[in-house]
N, C-alpha and C. Protein backbone atom coordinates (compact mmCIF):
# COMPACT_ATOMS: atom_id res chain seq x y z
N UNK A 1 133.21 123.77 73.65
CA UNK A 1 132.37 124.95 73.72
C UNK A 1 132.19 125.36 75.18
N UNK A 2 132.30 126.41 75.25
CA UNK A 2 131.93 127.50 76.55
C UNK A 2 130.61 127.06 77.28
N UNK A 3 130.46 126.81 78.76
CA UNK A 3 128.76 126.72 79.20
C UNK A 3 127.97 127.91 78.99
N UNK A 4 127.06 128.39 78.97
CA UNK A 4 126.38 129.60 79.28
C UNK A 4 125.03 129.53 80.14
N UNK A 5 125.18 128.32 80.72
CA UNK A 5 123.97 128.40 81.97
C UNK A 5 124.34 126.98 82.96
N UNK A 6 123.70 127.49 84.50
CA UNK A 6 124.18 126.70 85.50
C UNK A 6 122.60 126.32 85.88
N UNK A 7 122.68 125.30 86.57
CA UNK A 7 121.52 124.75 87.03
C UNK A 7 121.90 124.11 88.80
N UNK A 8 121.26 124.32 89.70
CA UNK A 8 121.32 123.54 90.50
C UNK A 8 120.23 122.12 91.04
N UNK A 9 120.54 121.01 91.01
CA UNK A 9 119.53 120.12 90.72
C UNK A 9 119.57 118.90 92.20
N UNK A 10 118.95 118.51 92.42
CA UNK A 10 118.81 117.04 93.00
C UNK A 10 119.07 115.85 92.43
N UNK A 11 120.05 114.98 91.68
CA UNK A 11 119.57 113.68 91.08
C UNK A 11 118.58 113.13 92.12
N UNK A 12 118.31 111.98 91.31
CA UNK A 12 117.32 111.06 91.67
C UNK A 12 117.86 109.69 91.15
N UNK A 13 118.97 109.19 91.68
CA UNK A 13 119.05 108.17 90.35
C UNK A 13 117.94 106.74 90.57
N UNK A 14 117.67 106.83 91.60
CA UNK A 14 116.21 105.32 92.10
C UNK A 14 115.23 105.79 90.84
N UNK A 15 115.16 106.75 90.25
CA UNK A 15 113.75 107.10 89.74
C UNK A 15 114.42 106.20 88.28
N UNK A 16 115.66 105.80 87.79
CA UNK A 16 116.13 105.98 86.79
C UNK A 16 115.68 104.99 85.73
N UNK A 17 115.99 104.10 86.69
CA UNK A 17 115.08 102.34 86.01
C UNK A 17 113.54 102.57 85.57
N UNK A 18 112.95 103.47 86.26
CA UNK A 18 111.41 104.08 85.96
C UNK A 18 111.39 104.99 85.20
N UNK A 19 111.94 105.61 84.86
CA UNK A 19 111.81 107.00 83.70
C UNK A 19 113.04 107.08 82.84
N UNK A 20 114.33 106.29 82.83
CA UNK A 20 115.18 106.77 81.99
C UNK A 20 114.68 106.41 80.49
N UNK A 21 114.22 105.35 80.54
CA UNK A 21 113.90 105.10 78.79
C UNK A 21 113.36 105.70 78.24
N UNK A 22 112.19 106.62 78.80
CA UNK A 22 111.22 108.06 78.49
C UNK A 22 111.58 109.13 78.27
N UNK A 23 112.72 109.33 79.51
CA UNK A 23 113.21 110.72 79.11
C UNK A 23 114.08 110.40 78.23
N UNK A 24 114.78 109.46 78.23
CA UNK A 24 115.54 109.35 76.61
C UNK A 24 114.71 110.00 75.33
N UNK A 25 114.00 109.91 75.36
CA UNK A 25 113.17 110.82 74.10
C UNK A 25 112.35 111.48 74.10
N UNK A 26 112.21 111.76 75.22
CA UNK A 26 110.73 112.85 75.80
C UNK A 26 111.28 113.99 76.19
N UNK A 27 112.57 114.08 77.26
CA UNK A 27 113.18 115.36 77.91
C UNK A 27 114.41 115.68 77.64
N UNK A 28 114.51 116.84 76.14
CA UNK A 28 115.62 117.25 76.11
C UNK A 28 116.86 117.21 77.22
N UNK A 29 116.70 117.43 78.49
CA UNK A 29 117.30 118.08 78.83
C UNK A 29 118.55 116.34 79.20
N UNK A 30 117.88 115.13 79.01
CA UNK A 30 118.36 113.75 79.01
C UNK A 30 119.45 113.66 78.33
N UNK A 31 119.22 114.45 76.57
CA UNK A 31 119.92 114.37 75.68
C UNK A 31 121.59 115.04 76.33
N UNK A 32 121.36 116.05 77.10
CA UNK A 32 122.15 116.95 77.46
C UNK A 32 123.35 116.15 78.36
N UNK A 33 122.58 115.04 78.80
CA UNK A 33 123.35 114.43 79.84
C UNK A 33 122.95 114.56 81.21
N UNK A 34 121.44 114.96 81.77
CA UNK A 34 121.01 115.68 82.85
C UNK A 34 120.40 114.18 82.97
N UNK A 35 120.50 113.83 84.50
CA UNK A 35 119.93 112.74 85.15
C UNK A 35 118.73 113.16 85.89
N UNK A 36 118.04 111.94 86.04
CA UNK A 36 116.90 111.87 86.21
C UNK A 36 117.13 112.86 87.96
N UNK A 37 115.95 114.06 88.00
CA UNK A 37 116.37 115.21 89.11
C UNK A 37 114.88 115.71 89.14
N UNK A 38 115.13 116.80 90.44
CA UNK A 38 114.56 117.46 91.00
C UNK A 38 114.88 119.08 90.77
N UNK A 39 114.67 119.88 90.00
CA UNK A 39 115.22 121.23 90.10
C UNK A 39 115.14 121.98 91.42
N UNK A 40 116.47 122.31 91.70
CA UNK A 40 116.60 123.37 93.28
C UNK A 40 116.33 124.66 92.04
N UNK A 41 116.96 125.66 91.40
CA UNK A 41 117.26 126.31 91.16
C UNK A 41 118.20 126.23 89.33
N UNK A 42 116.44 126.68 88.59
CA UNK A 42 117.81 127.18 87.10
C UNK A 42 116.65 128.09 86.47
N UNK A 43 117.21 128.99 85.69
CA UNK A 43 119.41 128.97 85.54
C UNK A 43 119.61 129.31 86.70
N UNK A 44 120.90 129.33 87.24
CA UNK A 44 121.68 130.03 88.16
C UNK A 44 122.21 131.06 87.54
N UNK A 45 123.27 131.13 88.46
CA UNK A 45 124.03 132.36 87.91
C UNK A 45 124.83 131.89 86.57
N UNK A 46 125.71 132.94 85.58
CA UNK A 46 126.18 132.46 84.19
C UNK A 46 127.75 131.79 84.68
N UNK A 47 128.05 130.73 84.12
CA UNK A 47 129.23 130.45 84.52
C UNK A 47 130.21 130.94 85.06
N UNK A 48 130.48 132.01 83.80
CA UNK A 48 131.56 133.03 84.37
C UNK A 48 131.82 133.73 86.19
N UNK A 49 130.35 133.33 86.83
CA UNK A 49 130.36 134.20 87.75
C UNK A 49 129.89 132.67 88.71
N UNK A 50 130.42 131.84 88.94
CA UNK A 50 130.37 130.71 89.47
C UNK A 50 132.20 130.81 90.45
N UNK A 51 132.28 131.41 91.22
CA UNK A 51 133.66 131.85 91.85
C UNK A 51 133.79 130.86 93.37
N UNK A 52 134.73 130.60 93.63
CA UNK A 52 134.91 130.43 95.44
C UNK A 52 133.95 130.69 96.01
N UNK A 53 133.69 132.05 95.87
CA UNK A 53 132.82 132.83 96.66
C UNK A 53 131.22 132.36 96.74
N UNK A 54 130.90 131.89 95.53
CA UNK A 54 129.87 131.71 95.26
C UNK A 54 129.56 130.25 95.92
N UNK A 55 130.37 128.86 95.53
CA UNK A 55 130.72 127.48 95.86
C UNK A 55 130.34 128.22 97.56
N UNK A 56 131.40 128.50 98.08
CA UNK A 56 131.16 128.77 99.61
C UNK A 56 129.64 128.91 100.29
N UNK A 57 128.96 129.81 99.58
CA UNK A 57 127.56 130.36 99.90
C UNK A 57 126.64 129.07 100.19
N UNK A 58 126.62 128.36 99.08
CA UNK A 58 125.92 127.71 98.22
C UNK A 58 126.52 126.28 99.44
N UNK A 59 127.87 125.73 100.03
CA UNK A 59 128.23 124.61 100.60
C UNK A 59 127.35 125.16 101.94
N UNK A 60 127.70 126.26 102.22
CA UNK A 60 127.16 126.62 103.54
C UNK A 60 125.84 126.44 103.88
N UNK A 61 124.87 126.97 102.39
CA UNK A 61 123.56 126.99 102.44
C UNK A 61 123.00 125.76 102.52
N UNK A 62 123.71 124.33 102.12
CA UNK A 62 123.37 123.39 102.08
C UNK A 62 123.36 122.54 103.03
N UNK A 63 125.02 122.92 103.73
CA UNK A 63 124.60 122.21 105.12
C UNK A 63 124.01 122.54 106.18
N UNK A 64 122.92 123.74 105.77
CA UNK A 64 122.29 124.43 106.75
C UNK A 64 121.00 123.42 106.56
N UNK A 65 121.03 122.44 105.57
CA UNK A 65 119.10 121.83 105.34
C UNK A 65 119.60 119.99 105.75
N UNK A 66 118.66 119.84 106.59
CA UNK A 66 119.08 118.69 106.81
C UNK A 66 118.60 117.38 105.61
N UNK A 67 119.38 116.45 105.65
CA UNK A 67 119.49 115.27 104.32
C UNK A 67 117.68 114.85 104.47
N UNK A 68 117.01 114.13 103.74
CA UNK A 68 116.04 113.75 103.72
C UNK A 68 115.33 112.82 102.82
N UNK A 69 114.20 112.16 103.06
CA UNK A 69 113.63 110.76 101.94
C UNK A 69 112.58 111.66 101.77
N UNK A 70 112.42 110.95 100.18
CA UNK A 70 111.62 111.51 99.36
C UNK A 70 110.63 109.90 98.86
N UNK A 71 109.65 110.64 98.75
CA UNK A 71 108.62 109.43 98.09
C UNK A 71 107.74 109.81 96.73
N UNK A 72 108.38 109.58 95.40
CA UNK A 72 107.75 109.94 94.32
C UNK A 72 106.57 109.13 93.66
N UNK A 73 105.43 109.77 94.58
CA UNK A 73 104.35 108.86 94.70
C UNK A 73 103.45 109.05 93.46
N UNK A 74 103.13 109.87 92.64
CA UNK A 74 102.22 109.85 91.30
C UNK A 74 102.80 110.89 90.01
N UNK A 75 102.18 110.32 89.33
CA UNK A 75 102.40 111.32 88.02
C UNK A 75 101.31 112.64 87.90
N UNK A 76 102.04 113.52 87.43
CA UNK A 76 101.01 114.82 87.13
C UNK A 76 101.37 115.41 86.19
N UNK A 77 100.84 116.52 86.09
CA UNK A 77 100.98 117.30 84.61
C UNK A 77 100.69 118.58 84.89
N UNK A 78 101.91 119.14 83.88
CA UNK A 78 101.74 120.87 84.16
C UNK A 78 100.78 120.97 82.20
N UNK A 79 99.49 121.37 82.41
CA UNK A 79 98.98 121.14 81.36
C UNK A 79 98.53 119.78 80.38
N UNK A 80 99.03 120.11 79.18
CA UNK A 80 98.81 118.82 78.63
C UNK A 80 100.24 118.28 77.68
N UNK A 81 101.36 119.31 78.34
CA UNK A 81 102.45 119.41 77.80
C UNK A 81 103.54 118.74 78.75
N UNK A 82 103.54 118.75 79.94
CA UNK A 82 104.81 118.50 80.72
C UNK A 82 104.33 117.32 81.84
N UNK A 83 104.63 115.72 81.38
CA UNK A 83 104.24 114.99 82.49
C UNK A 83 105.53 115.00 83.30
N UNK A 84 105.07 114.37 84.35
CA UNK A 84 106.25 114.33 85.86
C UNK A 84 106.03 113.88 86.94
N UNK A 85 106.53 113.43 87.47
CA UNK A 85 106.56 112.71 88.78
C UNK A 85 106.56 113.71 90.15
N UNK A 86 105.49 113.43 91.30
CA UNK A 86 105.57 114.54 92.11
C UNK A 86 106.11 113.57 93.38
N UNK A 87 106.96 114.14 93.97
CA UNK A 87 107.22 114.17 95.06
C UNK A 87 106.65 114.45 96.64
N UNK A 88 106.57 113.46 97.18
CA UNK A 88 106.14 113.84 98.74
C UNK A 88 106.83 113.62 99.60
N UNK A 89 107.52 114.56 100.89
CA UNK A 89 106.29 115.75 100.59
C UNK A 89 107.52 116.54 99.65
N UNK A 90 106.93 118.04 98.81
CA UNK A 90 107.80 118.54 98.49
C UNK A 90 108.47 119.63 99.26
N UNK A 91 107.74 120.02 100.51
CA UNK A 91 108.47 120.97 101.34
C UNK A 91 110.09 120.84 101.36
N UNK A 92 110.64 120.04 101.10
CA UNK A 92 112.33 119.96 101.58
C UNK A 92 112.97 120.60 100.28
N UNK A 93 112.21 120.04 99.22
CA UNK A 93 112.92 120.98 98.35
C UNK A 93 112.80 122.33 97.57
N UNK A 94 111.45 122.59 98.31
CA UNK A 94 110.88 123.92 98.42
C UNK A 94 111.84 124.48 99.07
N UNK A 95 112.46 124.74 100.17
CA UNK A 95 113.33 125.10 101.47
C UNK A 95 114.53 125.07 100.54
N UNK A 96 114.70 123.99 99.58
CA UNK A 96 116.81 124.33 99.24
C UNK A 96 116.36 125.63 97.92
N UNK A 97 115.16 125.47 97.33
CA UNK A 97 115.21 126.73 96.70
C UNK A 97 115.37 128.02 96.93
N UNK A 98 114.45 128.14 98.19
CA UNK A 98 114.33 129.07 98.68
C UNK A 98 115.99 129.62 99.55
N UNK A 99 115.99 128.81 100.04
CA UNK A 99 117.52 129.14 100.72
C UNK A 99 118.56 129.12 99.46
N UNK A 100 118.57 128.91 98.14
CA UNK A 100 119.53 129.72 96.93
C UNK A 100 118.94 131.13 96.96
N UNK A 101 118.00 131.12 96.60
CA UNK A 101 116.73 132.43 96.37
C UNK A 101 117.47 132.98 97.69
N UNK A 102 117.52 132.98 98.23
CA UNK A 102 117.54 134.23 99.36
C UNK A 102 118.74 134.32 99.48
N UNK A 103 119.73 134.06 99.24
CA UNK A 103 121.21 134.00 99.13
C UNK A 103 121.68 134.95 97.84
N UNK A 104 120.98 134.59 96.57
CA UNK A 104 120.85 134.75 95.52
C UNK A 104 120.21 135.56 94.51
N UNK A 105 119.04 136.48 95.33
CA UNK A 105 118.06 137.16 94.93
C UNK A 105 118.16 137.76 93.10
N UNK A 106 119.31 137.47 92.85
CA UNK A 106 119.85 137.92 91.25
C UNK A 106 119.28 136.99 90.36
N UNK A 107 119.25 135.56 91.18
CA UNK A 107 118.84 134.66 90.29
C UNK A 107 117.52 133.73 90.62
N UNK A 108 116.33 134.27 90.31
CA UNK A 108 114.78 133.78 90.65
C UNK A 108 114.75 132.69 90.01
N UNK A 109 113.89 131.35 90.94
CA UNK A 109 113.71 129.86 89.81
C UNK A 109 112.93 130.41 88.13
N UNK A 110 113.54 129.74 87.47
CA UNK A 110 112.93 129.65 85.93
C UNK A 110 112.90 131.16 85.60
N UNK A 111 114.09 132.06 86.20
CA UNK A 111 114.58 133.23 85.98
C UNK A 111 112.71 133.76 85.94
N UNK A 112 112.05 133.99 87.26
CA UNK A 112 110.68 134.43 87.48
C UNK A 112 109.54 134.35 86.40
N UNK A 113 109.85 133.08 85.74
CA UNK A 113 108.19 132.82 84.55
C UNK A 113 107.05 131.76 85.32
N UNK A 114 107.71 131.90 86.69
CA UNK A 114 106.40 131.42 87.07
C UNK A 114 106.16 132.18 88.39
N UNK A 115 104.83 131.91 89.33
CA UNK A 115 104.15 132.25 90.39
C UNK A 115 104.99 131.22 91.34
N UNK A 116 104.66 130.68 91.14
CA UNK A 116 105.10 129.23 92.02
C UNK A 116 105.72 128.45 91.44
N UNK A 117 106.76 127.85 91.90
CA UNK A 117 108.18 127.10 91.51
C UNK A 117 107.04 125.46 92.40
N UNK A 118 106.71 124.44 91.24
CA UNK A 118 106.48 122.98 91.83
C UNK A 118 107.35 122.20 91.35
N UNK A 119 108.33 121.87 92.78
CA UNK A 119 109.05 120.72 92.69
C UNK A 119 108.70 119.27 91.84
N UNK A 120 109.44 118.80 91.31
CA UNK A 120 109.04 117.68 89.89
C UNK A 120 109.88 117.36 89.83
N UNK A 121 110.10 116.21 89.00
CA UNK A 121 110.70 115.32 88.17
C UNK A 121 110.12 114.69 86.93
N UNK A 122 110.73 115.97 85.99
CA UNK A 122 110.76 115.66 84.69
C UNK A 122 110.63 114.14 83.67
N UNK A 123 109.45 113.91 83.09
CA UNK A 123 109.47 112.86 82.49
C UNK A 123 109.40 113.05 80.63
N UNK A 124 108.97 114.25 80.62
CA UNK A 124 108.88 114.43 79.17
C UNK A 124 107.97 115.90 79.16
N UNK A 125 108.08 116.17 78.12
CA UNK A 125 107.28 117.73 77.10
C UNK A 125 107.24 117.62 76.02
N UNK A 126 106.26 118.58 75.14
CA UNK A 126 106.64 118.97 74.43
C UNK A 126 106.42 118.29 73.24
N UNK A 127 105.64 117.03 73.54
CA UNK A 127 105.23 116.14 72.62
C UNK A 127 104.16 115.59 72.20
N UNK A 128 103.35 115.13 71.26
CA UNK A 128 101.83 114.77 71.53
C UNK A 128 101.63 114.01 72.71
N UNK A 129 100.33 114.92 73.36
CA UNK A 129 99.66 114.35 74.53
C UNK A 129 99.77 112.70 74.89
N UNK A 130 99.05 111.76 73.46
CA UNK A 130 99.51 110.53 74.04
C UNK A 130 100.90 109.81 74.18
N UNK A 131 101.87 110.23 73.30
CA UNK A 131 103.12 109.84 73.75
C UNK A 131 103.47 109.84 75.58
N UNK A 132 103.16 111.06 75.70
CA UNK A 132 103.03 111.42 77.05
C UNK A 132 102.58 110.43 78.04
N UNK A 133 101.24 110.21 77.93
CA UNK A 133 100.02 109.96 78.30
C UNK A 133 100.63 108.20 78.60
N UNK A 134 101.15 107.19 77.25
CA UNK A 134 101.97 106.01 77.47
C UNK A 134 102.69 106.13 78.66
N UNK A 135 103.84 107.28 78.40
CA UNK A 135 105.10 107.47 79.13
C UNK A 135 104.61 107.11 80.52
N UNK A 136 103.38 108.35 81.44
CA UNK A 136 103.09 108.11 82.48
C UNK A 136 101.98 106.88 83.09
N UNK A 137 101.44 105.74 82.15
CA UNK A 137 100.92 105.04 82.71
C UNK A 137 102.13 103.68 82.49
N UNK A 138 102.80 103.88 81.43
CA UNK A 138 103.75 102.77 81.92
C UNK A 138 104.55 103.13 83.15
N UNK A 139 105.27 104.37 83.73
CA UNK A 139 106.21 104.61 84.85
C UNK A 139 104.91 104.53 86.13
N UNK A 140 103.61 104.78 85.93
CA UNK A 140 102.84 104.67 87.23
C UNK A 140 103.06 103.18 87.88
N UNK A 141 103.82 102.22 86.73
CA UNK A 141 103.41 100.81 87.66
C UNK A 141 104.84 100.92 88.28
N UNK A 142 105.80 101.81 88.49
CA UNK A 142 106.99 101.64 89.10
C UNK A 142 106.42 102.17 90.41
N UNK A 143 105.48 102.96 90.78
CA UNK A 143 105.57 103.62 92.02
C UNK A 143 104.92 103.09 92.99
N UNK A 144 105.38 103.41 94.41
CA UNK A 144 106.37 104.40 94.65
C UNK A 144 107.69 104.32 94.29
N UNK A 145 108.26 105.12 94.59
CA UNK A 145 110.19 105.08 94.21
C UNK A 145 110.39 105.87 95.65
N UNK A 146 110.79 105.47 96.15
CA UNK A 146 112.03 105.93 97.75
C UNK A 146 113.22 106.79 97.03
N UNK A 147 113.19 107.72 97.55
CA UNK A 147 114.87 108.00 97.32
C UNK A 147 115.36 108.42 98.53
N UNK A 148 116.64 108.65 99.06
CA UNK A 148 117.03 108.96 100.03
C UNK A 148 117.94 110.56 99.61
N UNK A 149 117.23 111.86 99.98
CA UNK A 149 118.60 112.83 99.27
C UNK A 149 119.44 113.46 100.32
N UNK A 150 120.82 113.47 99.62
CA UNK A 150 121.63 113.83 100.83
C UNK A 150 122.53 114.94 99.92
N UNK A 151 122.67 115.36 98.82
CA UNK A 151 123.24 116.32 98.52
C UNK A 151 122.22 117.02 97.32
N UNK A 152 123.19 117.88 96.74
CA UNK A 152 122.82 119.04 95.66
C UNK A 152 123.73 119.38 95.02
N UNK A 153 123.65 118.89 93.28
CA UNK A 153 124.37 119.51 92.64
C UNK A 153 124.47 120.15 91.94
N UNK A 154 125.76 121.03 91.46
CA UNK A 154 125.52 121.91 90.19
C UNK A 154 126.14 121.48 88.62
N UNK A 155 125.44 121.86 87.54
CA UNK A 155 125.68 121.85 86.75
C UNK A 155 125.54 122.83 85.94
N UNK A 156 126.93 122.59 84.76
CA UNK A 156 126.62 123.31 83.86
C UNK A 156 127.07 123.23 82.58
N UNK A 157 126.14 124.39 81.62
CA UNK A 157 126.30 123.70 80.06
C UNK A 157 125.47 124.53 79.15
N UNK A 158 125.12 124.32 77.64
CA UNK A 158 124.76 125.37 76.94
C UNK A 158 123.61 124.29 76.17
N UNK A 159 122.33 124.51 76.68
CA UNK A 159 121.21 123.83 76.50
C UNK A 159 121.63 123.67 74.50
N UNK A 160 121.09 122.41 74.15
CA UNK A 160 120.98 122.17 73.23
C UNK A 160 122.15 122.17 72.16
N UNK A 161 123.31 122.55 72.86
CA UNK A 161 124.49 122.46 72.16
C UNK A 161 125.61 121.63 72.95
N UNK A 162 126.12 121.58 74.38
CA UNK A 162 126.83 120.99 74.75
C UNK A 162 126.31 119.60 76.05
N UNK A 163 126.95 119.20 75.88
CA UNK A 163 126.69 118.37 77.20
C UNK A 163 126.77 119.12 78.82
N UNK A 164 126.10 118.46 79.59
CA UNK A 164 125.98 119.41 80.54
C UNK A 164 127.00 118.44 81.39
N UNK A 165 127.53 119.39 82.66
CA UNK A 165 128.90 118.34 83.28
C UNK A 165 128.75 119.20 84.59
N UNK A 166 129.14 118.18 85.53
CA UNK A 166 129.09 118.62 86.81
C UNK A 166 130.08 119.56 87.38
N UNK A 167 129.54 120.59 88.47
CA UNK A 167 130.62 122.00 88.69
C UNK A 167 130.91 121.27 90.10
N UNK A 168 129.71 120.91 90.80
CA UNK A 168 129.96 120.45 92.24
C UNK A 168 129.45 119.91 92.95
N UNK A 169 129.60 119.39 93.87
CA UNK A 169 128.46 118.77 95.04
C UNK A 169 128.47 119.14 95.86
N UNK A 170 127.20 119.46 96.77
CA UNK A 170 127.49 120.12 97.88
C UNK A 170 126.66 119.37 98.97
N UNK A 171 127.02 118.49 100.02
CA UNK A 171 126.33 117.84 100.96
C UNK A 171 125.14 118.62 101.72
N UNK A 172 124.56 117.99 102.11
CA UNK A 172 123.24 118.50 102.70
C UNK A 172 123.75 118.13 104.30
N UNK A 173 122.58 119.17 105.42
CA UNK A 173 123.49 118.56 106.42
C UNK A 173 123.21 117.22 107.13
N UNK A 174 122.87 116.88 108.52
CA UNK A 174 122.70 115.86 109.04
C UNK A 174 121.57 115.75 108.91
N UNK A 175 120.62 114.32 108.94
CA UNK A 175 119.28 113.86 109.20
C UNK A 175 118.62 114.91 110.67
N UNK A 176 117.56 115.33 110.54
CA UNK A 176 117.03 115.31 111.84
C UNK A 176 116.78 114.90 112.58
N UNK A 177 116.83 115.00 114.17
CA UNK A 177 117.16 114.08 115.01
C UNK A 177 116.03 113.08 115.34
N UNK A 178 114.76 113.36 114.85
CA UNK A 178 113.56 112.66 114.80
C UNK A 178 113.79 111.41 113.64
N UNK A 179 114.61 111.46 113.08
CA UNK A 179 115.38 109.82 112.36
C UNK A 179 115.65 108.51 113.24
């Protein structure tokens, strides 16, 4: 089957030992084949329009942000529907959104259903509150989780019907010199 949506994401795979068994049944998007991440940017643009041209933008834009550690220090909740892991700080990956977004202006995070785009890592939705509610006090005894991120990738795939599969990677650039 054909993809019909791109995503650009962060893995996380340190988070994986801490949340994969959860999102195994909590976050569709697991089922799909999507690893434990950070959303830069989805949807993106529609496959079809995923060109050279586009890869180029997108390598360039990336090695314009320098690599960086992340510390996924607590659980939170968008409501009483979406637990997740927040990241500190999230400024860095505020910055790779924004630098698609401004490259990209065709394609707004969460195609503009929200005010503010908060960087996360998905642990589950969509399910009774206490399922949830387990999920994040068993993964609270994993934290913190370190990750170190040095790239950004894309994917793509047709939510709920195909597996999702990687288009590309695109390195991030050097550490800052304050490393």
């Amino acid at each position: 089957m054909e993809q019909t949506q791109t995503a650009l994401i962060v893995p996380i795979p340190e988070a994986e030992d801490a949340v994969g068994r959860f999102r195994a049944s909590l976050d569709r998007a697991a089922s799909w084949g999507v690893p434990a991440h950070v959303t830069v940017l989805y949807p993106f643009l529609p496959p079809q329009q995923i060109d050279e041209q586009a890869l180029a933008v997108l390598r360039e834009a990336f090695a314009g942000i320098p690599r960086f550690d992340v510390v996924l220090t607590h659980v939170d909740w968008f409501g009483d529907t979406v637990v997740w892991l927040a990241p500190q700080s999230d400024r860095p990956f505020r910055d790779l959104t924004e630098a698609v977004w401004q490259r990209f202006p065709e394609a707004p995070p969460y195609a503009g259903a929200h005010s503010e785009v908060v960087p996360h890592l998905t642990i589950g939705h969509d399910v009774a509150k206490h399922v949830l509610s387990h999920a994040a006090e068993a993964i609270a005894a994993h934290l913190p989780i370190n990750a170190a991120i040095d790239r950004v990738r894309l994917i793509a795939g047709t939510p709920d019907i195909s597996p999702w599969r990687t288009v590309g990677e695109f390195p991030l650039g050097a550490p800052p010199l304050d490393e």
